[in-house]
Protein backbone atom coordinates (compact mmCIF):
# COMPACT_ATOMS: atom_id res chain seq x y z
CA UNK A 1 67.60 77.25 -54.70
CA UNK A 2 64.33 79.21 -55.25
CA UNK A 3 65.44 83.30 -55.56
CA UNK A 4 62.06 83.82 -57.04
CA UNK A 5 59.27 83.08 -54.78
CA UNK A 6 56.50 83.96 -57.51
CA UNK A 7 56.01 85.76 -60.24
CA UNK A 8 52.91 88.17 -61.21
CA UNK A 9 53.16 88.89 -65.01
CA UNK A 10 56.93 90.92 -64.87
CA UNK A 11 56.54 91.64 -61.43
CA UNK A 12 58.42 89.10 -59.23
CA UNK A 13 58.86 88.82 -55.20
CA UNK A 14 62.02 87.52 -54.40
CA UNK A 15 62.89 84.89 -51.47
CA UNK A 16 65.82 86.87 -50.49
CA UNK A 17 63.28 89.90 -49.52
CA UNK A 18 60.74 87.73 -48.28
CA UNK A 19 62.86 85.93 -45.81
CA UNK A 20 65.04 89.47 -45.02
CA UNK A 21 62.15 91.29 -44.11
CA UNK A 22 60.16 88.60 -41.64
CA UNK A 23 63.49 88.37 -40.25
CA UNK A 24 63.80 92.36 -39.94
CA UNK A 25 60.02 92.60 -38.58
CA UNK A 26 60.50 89.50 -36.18
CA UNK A 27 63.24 90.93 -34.55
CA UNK A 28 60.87 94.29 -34.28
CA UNK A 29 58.33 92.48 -32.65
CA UNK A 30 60.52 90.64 -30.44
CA UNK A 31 62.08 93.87 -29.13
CA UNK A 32 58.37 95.66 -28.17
CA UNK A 33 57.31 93.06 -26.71
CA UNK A 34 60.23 93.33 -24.34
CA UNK A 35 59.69 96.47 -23.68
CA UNK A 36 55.71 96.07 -23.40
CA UNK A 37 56.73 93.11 -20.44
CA UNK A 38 59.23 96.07 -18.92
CA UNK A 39 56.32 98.73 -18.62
CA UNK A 40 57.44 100.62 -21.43
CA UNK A 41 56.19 101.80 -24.96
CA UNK A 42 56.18 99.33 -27.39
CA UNK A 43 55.44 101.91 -30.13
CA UNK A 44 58.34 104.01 -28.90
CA UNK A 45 60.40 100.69 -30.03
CA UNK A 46 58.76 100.15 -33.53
CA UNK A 47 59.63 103.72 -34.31
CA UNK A 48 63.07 103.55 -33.76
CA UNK A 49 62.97 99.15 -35.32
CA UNK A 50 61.66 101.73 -38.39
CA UNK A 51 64.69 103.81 -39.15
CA UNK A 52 67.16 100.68 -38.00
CA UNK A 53 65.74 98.96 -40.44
CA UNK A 54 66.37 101.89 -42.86
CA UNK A 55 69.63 102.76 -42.12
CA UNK A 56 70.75 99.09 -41.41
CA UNK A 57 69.87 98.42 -45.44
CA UNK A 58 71.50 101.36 -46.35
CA UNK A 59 74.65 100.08 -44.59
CA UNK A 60 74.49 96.70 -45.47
CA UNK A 61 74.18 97.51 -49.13
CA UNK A 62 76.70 100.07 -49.01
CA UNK A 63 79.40 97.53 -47.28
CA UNK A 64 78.16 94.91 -49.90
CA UNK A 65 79.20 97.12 -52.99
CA UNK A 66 82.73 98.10 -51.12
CA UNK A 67 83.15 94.32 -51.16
CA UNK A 68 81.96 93.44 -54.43
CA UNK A 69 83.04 96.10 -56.84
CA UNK A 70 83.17 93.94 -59.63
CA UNK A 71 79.80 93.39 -59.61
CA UNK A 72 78.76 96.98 -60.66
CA UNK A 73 81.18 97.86 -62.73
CA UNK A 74 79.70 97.37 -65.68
CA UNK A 75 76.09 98.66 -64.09
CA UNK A 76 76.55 100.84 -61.51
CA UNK A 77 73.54 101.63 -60.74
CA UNK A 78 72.56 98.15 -59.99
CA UNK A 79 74.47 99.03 -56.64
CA UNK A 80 70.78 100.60 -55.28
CA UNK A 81 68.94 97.21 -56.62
CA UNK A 82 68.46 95.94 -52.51
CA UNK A 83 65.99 93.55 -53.46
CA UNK A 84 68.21 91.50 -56.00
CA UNK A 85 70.13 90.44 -52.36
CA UNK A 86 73.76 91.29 -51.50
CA UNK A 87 74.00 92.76 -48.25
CA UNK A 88 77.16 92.29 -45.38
CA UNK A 89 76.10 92.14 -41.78
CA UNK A 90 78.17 93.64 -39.91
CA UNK A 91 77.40 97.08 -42.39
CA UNK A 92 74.04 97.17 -41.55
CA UNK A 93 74.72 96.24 -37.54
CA UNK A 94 77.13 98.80 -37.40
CA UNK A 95 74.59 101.76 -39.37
CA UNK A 96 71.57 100.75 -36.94
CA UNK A 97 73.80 100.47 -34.00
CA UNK A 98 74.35 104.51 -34.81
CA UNK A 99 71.12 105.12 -35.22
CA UNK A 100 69.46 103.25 -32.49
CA UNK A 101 71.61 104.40 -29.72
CA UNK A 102 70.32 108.27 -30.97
CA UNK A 103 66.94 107.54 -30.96
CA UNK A 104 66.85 104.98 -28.09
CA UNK A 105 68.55 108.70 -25.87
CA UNK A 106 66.36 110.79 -27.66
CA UNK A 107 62.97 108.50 -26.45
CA UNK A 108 64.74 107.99 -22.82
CA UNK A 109 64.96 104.55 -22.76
CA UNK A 110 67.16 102.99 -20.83
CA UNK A 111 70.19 101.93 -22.59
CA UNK A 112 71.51 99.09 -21.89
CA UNK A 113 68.24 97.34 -21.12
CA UNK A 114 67.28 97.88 -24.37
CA UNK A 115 70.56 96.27 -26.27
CA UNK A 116 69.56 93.28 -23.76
CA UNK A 117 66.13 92.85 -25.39
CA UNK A 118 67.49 93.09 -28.72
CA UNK A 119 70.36 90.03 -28.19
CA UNK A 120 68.02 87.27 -28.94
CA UNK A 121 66.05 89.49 -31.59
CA UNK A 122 69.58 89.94 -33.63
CA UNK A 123 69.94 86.27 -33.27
CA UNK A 124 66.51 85.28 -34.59
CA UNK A 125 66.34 87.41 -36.89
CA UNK A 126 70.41 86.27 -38.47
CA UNK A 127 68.77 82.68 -38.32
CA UNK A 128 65.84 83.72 -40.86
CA UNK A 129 67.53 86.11 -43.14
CA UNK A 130 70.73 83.63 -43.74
CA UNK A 131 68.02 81.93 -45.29
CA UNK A 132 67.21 84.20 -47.48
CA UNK A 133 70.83 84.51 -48.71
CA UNK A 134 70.20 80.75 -49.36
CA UNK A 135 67.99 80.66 -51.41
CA UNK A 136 69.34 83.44 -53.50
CA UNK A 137 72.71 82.32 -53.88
CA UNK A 138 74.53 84.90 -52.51
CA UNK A 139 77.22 84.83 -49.38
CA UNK A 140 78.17 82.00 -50.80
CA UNK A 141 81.53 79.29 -49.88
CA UNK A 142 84.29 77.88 -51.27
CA UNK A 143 84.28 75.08 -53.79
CA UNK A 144 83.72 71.27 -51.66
CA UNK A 145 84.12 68.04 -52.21
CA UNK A 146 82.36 67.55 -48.54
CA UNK A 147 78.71 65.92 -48.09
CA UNK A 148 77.53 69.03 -46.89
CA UNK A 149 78.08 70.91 -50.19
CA UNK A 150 75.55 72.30 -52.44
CA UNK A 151 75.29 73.50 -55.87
CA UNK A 152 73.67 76.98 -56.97
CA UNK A 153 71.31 77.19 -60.11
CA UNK A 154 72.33 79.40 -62.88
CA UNK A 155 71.41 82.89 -62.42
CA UNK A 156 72.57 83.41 -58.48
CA UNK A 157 75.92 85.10 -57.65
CA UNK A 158 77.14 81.56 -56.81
CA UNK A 159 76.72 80.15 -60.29
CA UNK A 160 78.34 82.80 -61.89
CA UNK A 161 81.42 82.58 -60.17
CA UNK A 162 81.99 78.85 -59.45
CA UNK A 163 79.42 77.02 -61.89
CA UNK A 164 77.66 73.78 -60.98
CA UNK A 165 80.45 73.43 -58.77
CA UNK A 166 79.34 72.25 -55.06
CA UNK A 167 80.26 74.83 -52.65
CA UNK A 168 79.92 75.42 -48.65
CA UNK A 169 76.61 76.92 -47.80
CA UNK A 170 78.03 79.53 -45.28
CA UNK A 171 74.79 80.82 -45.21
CA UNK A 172 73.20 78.11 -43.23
CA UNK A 173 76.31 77.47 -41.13
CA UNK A 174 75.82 81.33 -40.12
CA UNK A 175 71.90 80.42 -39.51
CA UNK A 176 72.04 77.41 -37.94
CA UNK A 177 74.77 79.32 -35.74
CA UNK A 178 72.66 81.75 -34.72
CA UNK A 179 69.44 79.37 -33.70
CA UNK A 180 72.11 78.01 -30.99
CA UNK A 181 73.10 81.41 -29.87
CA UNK A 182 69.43 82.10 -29.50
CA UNK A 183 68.83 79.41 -27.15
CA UNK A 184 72.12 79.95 -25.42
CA UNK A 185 70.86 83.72 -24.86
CA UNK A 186 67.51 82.56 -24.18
CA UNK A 187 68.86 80.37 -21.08
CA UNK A 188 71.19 82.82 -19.88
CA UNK A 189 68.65 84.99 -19.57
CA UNK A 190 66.30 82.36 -17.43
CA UNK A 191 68.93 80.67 -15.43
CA UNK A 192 71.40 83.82 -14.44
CA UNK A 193 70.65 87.86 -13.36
CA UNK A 194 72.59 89.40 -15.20
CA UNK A 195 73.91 93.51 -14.85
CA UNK A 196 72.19 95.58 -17.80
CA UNK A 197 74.38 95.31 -21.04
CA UNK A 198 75.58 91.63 -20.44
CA UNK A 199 72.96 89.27 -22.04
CA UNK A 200 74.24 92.13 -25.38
CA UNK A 201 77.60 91.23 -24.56
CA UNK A 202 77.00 87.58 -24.93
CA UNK A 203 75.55 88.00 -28.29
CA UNK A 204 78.54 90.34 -29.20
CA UNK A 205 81.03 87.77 -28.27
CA UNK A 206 78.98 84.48 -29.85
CA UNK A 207 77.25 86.23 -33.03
CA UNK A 208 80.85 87.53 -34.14
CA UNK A 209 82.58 84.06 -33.17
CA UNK A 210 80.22 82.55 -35.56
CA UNK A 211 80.98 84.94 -38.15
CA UNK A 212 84.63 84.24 -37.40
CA UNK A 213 84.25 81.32 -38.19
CA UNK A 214 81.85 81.17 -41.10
CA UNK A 215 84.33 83.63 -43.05
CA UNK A 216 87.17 80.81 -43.26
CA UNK A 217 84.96 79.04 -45.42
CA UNK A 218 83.11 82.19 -47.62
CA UNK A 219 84.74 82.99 -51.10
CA UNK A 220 85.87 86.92 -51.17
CA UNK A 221 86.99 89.21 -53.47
CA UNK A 222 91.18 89.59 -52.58
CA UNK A 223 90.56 93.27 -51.59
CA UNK A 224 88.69 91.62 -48.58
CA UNK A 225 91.82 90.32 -46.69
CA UNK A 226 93.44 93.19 -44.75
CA UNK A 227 97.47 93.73 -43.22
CA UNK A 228 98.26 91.05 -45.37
CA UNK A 229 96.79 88.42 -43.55
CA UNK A 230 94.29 85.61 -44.23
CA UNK A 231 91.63 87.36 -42.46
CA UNK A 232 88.66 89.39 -43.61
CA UNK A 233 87.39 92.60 -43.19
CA UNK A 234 84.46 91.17 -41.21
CA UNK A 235 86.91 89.03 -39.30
CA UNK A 236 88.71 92.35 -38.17
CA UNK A 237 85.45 93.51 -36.69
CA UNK A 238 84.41 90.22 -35.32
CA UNK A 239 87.51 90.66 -33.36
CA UNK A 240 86.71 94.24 -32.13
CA UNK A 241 83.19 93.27 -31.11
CA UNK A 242 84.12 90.34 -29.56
CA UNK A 243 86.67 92.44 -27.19
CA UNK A 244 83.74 94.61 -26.77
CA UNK A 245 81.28 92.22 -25.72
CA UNK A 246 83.65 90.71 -22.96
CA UNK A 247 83.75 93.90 -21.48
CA UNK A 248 80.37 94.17 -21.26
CA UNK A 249 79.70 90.84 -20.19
CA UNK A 250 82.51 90.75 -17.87
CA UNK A 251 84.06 94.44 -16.88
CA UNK A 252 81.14 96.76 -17.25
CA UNK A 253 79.82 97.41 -13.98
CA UNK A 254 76.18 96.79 -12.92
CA UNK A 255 74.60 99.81 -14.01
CA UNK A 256 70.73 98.57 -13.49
CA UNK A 257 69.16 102.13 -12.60
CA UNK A 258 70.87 103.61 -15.54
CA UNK A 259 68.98 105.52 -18.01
């Protein structure tokens, strides 16, 4: 694992940031450019990518330190230190999915249209920043005795909970996850017309699944299992969104003048 990409003197840029921010700027990009192809303002879409962005790190780190509270107890104030890593998903998805459904009525875009364009963009962007997580030895498995494990170096979250010990790299089984979703979405979207809302309702239903999945094999805190029940906090919203994007996909009804 590399968490340091390079150092200047004290100053160092980490891979975690690196990776978390092409990812957050690709799936930007990807978005206006949608919109740009739809005869609409791309600019109107990097301002709002702007404050998701924001206020998705604000709730991914904030959902990271409600799941890790051991981590700052001694230092709490390490709980603002975003570019050590150690953010959750679904915390940031749910703080940007706030804020861009303001701003995306307060610009008059069209709303469902614009969740569409952002499908593949959450995908792509889940496939680079897992990467990140990677290299920085966070989000990290449990202990394996399978080919496919991997040991952290000393330093990462990883190491200082399990050692040398070789552990399931949820983080690329969560990337890797995603790059097939992408292409999924990506023929979907080529092969099939689709109401407004449903290519979103895809992701919501595969991204989540993924996650499902992924979380069997991630190492938690105990205060992450809820009702008593081998399941996670993000497996209890996996579960919601996944209801929610069958509905969209399947019950919402075609709503393609909507605004």
């Amino acid at each position: 694992m590399h968490p340091i990409l390079f150092r200047i003197g004290t100053f160092e840029i980490r891979t975690w940031g690196v990776l978390v921010l092409t990812a957050l700027l690709a799936g930007i990009f990807w978005v206006a450019r949608e919109a740009k192809k739809s005869g609409y303002n791309p600019d109107d879409i990097i301002d709002i990518g702007t404050w998701i962005v924001i206020m998705g790190i604000v709730g991914a780190r904030v959902f990271y330190v409600l799941y890790h509270p051991s981590e700052f107890a001694d230092n709490p104030l390490l709980a603002f230190a975003v570019w050590r890593g150690g953010m959750v998903f679904f915390g940031g998805f749910l703080f940007a999915l706030v804020t861009g459904i303001i701003l995306i009525k307060k610009k008059g875009l069209p709303l469902w249209q614009v969740a569409d364009w952002t499908a593949p963009a959450f995908a792509l962007g889940m496939f680079i920043g897992r990467w990140g997580c990677f290299f920085n030895g966070c989000c990290y498995g449990h202990p394996t005795g399978s080919a496919c494990g991997v040991s952290f170096k000393p330093g990462s979250p990883a190491f200082a909970e399990y050692g040398p010990m070789r552990l399931h790299p949820t983080q690329l089984y969560e990337s890797f996850g995603n790059l097939i979703i992408l292409f999924i979405l990506l023929f979907v979207r080529k092969k099939y017309r689709l109401h407004d809302g449903a290519l979103f309702g895809l992701y919501m239903i595969l991204g989540p699944m993924v996650r499902f999945i992924d979380d069997f094999f991630r190492a938690y805190d105990p205060g992450a299992y809820l009702f008593g029940l081998p399941l996670t906090v993000n497996q209890w919203i996996s579960i919601g969104l996944m209801i929610f994007g069958a509905w969209l996909l399947f019950f919402k009804k075609d709503t393609q003048t909507e605004q």
